[in-house]
N, C-alpha and C. Protein backbone atom coordinates (compact mmCIF):
# COMPACT_ATOMS: atom_id res chain seq x y z
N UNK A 1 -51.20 74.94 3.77
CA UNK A 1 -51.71 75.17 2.41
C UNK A 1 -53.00 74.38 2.28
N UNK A 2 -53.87 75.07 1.58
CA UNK A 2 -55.01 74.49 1.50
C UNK A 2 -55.97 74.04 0.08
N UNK A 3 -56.20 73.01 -0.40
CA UNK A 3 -56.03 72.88 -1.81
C UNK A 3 -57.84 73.23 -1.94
N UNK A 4 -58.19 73.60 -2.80
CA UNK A 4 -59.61 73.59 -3.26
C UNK A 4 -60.02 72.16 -3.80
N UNK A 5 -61.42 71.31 -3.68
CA UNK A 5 -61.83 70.43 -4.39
C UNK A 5 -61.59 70.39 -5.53
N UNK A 6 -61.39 70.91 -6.09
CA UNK A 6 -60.73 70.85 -7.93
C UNK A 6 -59.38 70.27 -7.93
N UNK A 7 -58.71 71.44 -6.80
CA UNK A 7 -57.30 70.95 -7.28
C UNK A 7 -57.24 69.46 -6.04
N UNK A 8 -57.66 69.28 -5.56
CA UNK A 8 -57.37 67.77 -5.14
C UNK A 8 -58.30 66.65 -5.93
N UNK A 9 -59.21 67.27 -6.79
CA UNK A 9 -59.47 65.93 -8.07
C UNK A 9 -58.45 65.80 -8.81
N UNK A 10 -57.69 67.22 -9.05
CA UNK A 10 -56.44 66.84 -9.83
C UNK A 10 -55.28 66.16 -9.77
N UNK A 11 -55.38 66.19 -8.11
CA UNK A 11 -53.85 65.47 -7.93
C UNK A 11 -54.25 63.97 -7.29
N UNK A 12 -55.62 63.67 -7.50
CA UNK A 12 -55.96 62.41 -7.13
C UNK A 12 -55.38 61.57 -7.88
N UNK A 13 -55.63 61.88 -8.87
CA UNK A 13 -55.04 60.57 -10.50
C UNK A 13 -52.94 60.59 -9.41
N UNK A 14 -52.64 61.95 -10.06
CA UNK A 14 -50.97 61.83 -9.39
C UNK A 14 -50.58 60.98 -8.30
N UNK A 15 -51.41 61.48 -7.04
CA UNK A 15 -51.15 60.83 -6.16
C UNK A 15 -50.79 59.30 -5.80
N UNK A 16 -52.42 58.76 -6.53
CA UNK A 16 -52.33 57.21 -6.91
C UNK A 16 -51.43 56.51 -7.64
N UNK A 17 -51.34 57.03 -8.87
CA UNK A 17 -50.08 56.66 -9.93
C UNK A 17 -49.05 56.54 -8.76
N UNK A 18 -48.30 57.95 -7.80
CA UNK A 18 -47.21 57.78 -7.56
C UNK A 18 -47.12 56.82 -5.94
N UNK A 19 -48.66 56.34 -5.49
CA UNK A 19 -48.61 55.31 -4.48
C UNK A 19 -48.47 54.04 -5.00
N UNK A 20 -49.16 53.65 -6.50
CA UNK A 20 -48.98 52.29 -7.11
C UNK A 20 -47.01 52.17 -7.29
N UNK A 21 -47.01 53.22 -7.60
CA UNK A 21 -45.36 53.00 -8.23
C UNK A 21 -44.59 52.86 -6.81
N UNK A 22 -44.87 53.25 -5.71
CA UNK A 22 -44.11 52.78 -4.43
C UNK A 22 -44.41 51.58 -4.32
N UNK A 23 -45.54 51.21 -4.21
CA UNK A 23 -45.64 50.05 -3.63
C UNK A 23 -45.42 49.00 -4.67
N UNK A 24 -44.91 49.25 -5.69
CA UNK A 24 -44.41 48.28 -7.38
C UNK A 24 -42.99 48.29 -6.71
N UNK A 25 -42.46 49.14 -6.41
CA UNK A 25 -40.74 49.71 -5.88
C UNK A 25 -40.89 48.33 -4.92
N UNK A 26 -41.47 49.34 -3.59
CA UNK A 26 -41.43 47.86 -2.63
C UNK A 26 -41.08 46.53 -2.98
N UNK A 27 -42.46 46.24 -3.65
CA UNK A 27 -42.48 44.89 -3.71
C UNK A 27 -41.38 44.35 -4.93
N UNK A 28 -40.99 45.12 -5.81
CA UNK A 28 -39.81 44.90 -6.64
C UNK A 28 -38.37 44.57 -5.54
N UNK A 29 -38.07 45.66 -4.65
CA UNK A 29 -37.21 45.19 -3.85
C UNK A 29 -37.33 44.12 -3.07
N UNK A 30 -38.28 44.08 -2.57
CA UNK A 30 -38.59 42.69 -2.04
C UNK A 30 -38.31 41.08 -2.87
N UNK A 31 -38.42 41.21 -4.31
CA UNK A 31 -38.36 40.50 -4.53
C UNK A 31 -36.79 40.44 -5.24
N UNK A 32 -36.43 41.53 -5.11
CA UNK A 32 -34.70 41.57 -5.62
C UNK A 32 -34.02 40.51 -4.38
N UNK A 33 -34.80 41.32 -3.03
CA UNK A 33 -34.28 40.97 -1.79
C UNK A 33 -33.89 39.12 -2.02
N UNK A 34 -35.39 38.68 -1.97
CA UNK A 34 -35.70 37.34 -1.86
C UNK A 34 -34.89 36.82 -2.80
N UNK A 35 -34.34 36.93 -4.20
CA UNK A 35 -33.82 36.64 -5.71
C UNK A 35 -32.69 36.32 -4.84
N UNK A 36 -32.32 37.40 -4.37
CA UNK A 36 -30.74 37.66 -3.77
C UNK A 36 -30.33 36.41 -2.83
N UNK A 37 -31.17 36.71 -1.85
CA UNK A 37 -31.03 35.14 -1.04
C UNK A 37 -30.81 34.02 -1.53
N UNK A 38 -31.84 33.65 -1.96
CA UNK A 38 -32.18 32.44 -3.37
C UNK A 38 -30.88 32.13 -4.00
N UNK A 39 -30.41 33.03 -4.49
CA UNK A 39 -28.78 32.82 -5.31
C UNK A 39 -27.84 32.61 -4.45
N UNK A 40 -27.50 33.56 -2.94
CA UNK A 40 -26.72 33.28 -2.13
C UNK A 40 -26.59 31.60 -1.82
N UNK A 41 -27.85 31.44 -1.57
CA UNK A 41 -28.44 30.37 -0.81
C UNK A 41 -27.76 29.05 -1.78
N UNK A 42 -28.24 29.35 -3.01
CA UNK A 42 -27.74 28.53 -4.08
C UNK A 42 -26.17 28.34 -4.59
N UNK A 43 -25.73 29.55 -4.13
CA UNK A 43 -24.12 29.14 -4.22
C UNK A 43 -23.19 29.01 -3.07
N UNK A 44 -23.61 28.93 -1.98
CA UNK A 44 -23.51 28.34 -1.17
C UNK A 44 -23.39 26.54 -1.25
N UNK A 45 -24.67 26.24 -1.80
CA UNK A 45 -25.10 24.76 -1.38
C UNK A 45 -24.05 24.27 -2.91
N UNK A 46 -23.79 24.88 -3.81
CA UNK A 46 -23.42 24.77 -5.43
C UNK A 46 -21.28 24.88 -4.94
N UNK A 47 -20.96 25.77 -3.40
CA UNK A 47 -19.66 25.62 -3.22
C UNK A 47 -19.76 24.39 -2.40
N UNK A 48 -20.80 24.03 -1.37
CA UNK A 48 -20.18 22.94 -0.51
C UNK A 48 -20.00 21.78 -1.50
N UNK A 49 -21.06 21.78 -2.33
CA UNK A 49 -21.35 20.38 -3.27
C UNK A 49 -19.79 19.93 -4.19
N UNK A 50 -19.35 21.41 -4.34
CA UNK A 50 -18.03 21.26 -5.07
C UNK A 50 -16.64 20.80 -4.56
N UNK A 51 -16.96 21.16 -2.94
CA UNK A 51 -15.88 21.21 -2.25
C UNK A 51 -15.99 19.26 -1.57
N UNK A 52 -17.50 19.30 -2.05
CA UNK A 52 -17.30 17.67 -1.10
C UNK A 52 -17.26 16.82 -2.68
N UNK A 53 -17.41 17.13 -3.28
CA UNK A 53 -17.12 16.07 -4.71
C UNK A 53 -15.55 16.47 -4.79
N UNK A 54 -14.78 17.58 -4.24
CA UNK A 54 -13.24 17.52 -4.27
C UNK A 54 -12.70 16.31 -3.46
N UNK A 55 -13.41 16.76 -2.07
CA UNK A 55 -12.84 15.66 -1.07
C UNK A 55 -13.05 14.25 -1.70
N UNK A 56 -14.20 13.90 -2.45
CA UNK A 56 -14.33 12.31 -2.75
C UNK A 56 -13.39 11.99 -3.84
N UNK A 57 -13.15 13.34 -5.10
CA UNK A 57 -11.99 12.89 -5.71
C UNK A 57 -10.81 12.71 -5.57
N UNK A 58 -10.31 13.62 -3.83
CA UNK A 58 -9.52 13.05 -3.19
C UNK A 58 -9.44 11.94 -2.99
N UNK A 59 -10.38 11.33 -2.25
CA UNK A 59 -10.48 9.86 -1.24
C UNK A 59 -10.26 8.96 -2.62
N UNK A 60 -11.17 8.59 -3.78
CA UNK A 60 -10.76 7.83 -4.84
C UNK A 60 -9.38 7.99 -5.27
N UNK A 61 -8.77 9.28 -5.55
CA UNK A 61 -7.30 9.36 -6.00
C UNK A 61 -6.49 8.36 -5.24
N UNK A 62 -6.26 8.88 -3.61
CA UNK A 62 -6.39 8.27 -2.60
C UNK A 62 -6.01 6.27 -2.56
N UNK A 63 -7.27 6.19 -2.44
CA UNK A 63 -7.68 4.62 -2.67
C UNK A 63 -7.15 3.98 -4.13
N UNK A 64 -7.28 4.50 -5.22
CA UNK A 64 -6.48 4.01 -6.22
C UNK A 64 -5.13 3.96 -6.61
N UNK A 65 -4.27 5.10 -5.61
CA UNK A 65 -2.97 5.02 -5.12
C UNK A 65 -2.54 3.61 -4.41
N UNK A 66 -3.22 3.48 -3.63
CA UNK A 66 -3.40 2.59 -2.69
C UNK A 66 -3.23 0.96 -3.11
N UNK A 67 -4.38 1.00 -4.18
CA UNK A 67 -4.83 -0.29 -4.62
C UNK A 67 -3.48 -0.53 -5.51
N UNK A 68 -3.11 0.39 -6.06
CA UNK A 68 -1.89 0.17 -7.10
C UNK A 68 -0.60 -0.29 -6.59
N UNK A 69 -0.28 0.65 -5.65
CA UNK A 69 0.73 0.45 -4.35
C UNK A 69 0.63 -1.56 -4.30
N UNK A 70 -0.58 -1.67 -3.67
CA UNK A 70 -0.64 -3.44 -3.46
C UNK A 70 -0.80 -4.33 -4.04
N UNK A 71 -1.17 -3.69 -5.66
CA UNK A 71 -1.22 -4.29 -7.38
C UNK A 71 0.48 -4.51 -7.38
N UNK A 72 1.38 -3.49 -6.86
CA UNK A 72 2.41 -3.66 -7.58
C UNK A 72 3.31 -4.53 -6.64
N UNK A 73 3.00 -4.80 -5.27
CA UNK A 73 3.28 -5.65 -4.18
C UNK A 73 3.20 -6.98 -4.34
N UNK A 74 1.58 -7.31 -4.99
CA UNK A 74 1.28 -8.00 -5.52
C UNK A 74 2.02 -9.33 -6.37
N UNK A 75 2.28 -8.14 -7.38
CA UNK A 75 3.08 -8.67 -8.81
C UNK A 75 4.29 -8.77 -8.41
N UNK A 76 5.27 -8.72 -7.38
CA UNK A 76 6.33 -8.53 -6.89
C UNK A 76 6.46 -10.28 -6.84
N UNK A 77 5.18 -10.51 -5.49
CA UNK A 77 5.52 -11.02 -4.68
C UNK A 77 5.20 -12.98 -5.45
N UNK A 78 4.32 -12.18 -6.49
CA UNK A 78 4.19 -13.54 -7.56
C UNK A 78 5.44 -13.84 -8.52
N UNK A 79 6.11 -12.61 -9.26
CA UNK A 79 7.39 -12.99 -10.12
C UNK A 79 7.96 -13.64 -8.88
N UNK A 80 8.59 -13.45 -7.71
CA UNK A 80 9.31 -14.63 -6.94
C UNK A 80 8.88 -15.81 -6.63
N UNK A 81 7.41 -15.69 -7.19
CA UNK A 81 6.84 -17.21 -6.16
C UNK A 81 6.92 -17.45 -5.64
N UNK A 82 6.81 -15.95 -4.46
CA UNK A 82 5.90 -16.49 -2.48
C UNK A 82 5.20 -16.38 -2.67
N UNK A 83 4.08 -16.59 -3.95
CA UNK A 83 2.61 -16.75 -3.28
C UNK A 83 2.35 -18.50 -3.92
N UNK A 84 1.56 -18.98 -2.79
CA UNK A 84 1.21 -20.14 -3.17
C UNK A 84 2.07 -21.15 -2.43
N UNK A 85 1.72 -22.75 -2.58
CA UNK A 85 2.32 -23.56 -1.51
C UNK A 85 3.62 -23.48 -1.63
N UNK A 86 4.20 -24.19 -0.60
CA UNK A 86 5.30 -24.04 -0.64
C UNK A 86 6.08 -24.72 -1.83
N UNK A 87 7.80 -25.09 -2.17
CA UNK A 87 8.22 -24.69 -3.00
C UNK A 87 9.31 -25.83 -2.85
N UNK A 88 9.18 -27.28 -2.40
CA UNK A 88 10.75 -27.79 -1.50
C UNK A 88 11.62 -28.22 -2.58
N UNK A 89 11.11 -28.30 -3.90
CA UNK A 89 11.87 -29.18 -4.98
C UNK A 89 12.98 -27.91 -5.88
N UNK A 90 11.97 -26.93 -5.65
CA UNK A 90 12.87 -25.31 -6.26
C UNK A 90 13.55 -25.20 -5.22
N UNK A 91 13.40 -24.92 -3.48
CA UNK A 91 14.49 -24.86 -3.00
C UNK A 91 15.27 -25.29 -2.94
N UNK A 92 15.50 -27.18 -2.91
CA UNK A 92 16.77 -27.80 -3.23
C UNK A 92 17.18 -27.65 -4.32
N UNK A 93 16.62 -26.87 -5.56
CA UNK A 93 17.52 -27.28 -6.76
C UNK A 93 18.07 -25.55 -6.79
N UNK A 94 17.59 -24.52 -6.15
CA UNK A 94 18.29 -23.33 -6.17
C UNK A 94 19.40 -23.50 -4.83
N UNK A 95 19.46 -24.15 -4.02
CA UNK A 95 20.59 -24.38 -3.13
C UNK A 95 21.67 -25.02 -3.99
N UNK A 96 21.25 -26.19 -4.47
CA UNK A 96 22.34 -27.10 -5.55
C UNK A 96 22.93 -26.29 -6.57
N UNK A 97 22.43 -24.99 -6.97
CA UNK A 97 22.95 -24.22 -8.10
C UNK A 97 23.80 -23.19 -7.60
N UNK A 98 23.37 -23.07 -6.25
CA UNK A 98 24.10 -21.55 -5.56
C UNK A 98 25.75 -22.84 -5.09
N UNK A 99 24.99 -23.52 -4.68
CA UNK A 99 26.50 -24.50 -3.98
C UNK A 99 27.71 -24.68 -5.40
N UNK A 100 26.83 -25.26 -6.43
CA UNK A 100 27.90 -25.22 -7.57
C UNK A 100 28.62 -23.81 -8.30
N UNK A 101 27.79 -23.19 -8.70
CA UNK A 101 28.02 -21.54 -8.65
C UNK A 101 29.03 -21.04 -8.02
N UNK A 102 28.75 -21.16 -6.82
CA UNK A 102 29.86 -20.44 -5.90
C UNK A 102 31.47 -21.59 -5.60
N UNK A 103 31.18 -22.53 -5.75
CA UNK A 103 31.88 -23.99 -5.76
C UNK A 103 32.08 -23.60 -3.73
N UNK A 104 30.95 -24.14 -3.12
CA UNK A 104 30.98 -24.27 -1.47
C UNK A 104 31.35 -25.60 -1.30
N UNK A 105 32.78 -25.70 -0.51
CA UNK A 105 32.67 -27.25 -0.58
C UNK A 105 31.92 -28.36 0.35
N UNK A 106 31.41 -27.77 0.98
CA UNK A 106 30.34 -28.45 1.91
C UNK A 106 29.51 -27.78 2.75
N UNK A 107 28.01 -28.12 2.24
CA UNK A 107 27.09 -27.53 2.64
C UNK A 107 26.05 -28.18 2.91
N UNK A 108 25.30 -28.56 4.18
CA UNK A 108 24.38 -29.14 4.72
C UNK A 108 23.23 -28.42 4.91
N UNK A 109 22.26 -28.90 4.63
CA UNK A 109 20.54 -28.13 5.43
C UNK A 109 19.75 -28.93 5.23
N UNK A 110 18.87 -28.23 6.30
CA UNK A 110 17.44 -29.69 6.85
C UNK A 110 16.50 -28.52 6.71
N UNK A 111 15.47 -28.86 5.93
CA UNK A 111 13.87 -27.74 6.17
C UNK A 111 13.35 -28.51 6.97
N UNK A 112 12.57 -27.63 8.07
CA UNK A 112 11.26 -27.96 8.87
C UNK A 112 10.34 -28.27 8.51
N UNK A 113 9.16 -28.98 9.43
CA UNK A 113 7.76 -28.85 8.59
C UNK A 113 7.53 -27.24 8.63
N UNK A 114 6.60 -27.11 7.75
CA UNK A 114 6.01 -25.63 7.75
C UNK A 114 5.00 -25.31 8.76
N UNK A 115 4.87 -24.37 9.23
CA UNK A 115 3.72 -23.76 10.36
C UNK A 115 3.48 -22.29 9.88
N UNK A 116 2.32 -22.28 10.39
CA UNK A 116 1.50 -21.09 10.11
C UNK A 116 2.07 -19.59 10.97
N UNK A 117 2.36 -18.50 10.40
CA UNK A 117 2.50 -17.60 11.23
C UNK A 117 1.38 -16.59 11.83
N UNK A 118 1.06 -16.58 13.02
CA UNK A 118 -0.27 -16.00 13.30
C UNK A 118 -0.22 -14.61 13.60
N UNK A 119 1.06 -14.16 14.41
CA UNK A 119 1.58 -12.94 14.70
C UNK A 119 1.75 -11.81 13.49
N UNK A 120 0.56 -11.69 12.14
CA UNK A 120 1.62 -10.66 11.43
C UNK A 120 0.35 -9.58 11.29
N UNK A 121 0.86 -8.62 11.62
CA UNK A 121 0.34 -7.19 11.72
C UNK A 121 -0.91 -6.67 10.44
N UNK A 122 -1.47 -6.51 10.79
CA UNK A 122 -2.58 -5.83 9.55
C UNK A 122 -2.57 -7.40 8.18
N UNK A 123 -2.64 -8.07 8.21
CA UNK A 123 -3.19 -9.02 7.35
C UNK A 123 -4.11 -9.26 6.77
N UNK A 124 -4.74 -9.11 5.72
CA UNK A 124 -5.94 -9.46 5.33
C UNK A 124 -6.41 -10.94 6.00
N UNK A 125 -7.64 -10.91 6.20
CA UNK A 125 -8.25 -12.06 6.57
C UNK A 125 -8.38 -13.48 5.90
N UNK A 126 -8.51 -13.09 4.03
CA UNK A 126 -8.08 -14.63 3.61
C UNK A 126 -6.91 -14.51 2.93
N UNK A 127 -5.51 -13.99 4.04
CA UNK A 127 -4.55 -14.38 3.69
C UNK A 127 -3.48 -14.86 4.25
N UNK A 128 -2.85 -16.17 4.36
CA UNK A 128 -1.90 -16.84 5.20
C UNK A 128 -0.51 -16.58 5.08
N UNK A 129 -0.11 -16.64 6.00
CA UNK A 129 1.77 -16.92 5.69
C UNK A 129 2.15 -18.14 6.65
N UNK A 130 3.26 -18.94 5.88
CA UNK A 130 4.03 -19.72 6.59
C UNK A 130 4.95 -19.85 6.51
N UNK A 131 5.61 -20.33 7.37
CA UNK A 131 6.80 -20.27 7.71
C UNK A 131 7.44 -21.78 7.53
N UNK A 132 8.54 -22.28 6.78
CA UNK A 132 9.39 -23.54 7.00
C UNK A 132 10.99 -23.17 7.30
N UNK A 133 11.54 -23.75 8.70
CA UNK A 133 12.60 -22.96 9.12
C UNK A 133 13.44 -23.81 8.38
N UNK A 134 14.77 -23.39 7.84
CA UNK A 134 15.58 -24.01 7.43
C UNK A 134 16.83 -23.57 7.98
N UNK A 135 17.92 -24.96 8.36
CA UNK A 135 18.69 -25.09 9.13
C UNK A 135 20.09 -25.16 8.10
N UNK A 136 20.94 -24.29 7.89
CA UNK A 136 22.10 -24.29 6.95
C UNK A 136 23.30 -24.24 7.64
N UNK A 137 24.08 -25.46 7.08
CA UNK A 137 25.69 -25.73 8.16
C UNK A 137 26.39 -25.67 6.91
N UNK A 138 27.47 -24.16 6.75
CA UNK A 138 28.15 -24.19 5.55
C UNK A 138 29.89 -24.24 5.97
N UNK A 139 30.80 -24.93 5.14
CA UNK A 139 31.97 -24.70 5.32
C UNK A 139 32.21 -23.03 4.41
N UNK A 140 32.99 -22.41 5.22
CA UNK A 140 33.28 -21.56 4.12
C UNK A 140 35.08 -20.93 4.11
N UNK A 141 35.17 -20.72 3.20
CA UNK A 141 37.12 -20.13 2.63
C UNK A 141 36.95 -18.47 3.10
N UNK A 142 36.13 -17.82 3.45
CA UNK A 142 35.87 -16.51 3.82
C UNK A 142 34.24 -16.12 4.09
N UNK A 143 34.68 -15.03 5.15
CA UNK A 143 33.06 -13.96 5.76
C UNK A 143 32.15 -14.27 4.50
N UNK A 144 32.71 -13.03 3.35
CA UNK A 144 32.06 -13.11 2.29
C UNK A 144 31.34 -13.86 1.61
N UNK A 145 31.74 -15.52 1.65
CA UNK A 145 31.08 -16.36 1.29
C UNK A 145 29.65 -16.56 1.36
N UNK A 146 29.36 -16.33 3.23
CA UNK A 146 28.46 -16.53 3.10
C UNK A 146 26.81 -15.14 2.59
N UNK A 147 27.73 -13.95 2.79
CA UNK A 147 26.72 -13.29 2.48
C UNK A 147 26.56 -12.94 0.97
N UNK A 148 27.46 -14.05 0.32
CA UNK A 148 27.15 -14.36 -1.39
C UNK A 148 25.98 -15.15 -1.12
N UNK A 149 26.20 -15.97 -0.57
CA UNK A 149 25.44 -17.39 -0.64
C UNK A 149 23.58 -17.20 -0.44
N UNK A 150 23.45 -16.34 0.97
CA UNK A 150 21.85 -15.52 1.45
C UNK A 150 21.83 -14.47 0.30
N UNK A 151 22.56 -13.54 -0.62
CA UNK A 151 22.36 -13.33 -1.71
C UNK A 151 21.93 -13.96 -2.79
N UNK A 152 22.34 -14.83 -2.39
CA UNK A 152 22.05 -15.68 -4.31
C UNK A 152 20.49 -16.26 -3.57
N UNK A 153 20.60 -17.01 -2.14
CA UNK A 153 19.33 -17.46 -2.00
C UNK A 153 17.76 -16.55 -2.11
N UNK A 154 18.24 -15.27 -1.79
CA UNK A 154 17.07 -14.30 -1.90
C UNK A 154 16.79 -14.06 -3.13
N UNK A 155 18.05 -14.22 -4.08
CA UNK A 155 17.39 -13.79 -5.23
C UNK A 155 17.06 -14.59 -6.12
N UNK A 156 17.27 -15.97 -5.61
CA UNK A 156 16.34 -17.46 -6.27
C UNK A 156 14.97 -17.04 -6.72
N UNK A 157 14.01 -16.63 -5.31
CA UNK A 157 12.70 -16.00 -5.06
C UNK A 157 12.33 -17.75 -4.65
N UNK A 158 11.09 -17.98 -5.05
CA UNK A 158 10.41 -19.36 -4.67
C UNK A 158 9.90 -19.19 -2.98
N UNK A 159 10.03 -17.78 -2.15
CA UNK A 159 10.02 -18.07 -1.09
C UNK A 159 10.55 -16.42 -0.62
N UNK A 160 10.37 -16.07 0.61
CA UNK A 160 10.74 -14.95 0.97
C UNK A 160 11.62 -15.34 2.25
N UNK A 161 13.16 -15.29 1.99
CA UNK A 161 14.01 -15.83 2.83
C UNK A 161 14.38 -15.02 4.08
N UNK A 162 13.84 -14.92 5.27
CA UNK A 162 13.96 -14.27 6.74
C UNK A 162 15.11 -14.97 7.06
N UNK A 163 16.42 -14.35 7.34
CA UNK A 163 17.42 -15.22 8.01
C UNK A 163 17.54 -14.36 9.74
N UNK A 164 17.06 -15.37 10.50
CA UNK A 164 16.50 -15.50 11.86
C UNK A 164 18.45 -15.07 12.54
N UNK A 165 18.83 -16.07 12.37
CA UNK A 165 20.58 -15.66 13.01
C UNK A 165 21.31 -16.67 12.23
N UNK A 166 22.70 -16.24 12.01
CA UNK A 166 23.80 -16.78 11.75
C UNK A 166 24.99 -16.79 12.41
N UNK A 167 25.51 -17.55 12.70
CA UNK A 167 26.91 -18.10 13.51
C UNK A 167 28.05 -18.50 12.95
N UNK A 168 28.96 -17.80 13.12
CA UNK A 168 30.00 -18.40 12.32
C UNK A 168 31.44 -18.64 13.50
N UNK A 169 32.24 -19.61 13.05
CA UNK A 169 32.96 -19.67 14.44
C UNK A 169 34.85 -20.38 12.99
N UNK A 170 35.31 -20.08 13.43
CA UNK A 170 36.41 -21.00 13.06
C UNK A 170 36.54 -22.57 13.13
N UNK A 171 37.32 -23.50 12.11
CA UNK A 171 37.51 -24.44 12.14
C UNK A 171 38.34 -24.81 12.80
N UNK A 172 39.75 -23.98 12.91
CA UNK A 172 41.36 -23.99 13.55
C UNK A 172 41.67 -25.00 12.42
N UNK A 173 41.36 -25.22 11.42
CA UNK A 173 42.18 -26.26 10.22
C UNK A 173 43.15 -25.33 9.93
N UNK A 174 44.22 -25.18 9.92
CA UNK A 174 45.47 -24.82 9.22
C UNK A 174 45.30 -24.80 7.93
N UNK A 175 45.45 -24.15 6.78
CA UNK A 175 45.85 -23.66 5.46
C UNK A 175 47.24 -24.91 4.68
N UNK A 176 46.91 -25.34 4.42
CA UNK A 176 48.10 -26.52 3.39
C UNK A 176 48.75 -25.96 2.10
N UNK A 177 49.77 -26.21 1.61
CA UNK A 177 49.79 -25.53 0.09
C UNK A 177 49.44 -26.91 -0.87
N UNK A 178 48.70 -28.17 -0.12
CA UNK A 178 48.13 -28.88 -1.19
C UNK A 178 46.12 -29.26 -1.60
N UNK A 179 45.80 -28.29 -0.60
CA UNK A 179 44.45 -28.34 -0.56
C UNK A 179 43.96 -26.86 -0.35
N UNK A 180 42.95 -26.63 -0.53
CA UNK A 180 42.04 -25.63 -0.02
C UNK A 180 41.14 -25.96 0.97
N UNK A 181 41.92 -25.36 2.12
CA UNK A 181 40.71 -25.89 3.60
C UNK A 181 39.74 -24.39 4.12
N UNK A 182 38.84 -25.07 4.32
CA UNK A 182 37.57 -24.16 4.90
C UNK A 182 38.35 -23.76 6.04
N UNK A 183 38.53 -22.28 6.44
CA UNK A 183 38.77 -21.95 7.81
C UNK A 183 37.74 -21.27 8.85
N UNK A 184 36.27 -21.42 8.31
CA UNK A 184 35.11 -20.84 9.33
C UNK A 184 34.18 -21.72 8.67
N UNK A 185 33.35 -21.71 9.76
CA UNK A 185 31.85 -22.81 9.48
C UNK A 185 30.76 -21.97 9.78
N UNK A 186 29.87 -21.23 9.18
CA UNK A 186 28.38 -20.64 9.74
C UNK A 186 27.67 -22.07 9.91
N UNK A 187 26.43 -21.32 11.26
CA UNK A 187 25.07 -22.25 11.47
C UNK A 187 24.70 -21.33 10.90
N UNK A 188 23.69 -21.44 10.31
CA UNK A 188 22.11 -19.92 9.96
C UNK A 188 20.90 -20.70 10.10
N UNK A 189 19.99 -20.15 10.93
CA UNK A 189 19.04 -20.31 10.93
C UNK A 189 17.74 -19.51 10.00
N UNK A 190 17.27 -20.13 9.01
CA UNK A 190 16.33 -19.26 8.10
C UNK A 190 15.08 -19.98 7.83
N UNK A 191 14.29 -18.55 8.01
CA UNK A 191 12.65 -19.02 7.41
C UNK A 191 12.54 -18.34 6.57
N UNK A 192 11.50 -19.91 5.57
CA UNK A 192 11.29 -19.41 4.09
C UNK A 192 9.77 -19.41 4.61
N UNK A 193 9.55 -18.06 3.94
CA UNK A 193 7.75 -18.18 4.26
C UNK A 193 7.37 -18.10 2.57
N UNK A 194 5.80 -18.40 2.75
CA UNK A 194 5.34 -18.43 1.52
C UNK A 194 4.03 -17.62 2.33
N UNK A 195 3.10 -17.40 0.45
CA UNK A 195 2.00 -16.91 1.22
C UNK A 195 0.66 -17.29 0.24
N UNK A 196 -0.25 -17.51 1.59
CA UNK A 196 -1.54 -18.33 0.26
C UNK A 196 -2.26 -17.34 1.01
N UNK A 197 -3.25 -17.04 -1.25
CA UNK A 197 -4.43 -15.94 -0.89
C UNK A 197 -5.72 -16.66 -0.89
N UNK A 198 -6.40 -17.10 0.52
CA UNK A 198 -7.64 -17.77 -0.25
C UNK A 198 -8.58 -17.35 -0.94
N UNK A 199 -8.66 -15.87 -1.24
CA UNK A 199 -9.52 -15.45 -1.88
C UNK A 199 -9.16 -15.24 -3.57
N UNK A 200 -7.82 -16.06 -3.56
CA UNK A 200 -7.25 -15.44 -5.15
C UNK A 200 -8.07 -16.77 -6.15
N UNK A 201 -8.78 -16.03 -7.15
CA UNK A 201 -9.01 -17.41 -8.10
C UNK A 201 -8.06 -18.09 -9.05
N UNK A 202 -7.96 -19.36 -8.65
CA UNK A 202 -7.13 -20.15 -9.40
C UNK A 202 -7.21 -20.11 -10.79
């Protein structure tokens, strides 16, 4: 087909109009294109950001579990009063109360000096434990006696009572119908530890 000079002045204006409007299209898609990215791009970086401020409100949840956990360890370990020096005037007067209490009729013990325990697993650095072994020779009227007796002592507090071993053996005293005789004697060997925080303010 062959157009005459007239009719291609006429469709000059058309033509142009409908090349501006492609290349408006184009570059419109192009920039839908680019928009598109841009947003991808942006919620992308808008999910990791969300997903790592999850993980940190994890890790704080986490850690404040944690801290509370050893807040409440803490407060445990102060209502008994193992923390801080040791304790020798509360332990003899909570032995003297458990001995009358229970009415033991003879009961001997010697505390050690105290020593440091170096062996304890995950410790904070300014925090000590020690150890004072205490040596207990009890008469007793029955078994039971004595695991009244490491009862009542644990729950004195003043100290966190480790009982290392106990021995108990018979007296062979015969039973009278005018006395009450002890027929077993425990040894026990026990450490009272305490614990100092040097970093706690007085």
């Amino acid at each position: 087909m062959n157009f005459t000079p007239a009719e291609l002045k006429k469709l000059a204006a058309p033509v142009l109009i409908a090349l501006v409007l492609l290349g408006a299209g184009f570059a419109l898609i192009r920039i839908a294109h680019a928009s598109l990215a841009k947003e991808k791009s942006a919620l992308a970086a808008a999910r990791a950001q969300r997903t790592q401020n999850a993980e940190r409100l994890a890790r704080i949840a986490e850690e404040e579990r944690e801290v509370k956990e050893k807040l409440d360890v803490y407060q445990r370990l102060k209502n008994l009063n193992v923390l801080g020096e040791e304790r020798r005037l509360e332990w003899a007067d909570a032995i003297a109360r458990i001995r009358a209490q229970r009415e033991l009729l003879d009961l001997r013990y010697r505390v050690e000096r105290q020593r440091p325990l170096v062996s304890v697993p995950g410790k904070p650095a300014n925090v000590d434990f020690y150890a004072s072994s205490m040596r207990v020779d009890i008469a007793l009227l029955h078994e039971e006696d004595l695991l009244r007796f490491l009862a009542d002592l644990r729950a004195s507090g003043n100290a966190y009572y480790s009982v290392k071993r106990c021995a108990l053996e018979r007296t062979g005293q015969a039973a009278t119908g005018t006395s009450i005789i002890p027929r077993l004697r425990a040894d026990c060997e026990i450490d009272l530890i305490t614990i100092i925080d040097r970093g706690a303010k007085s």
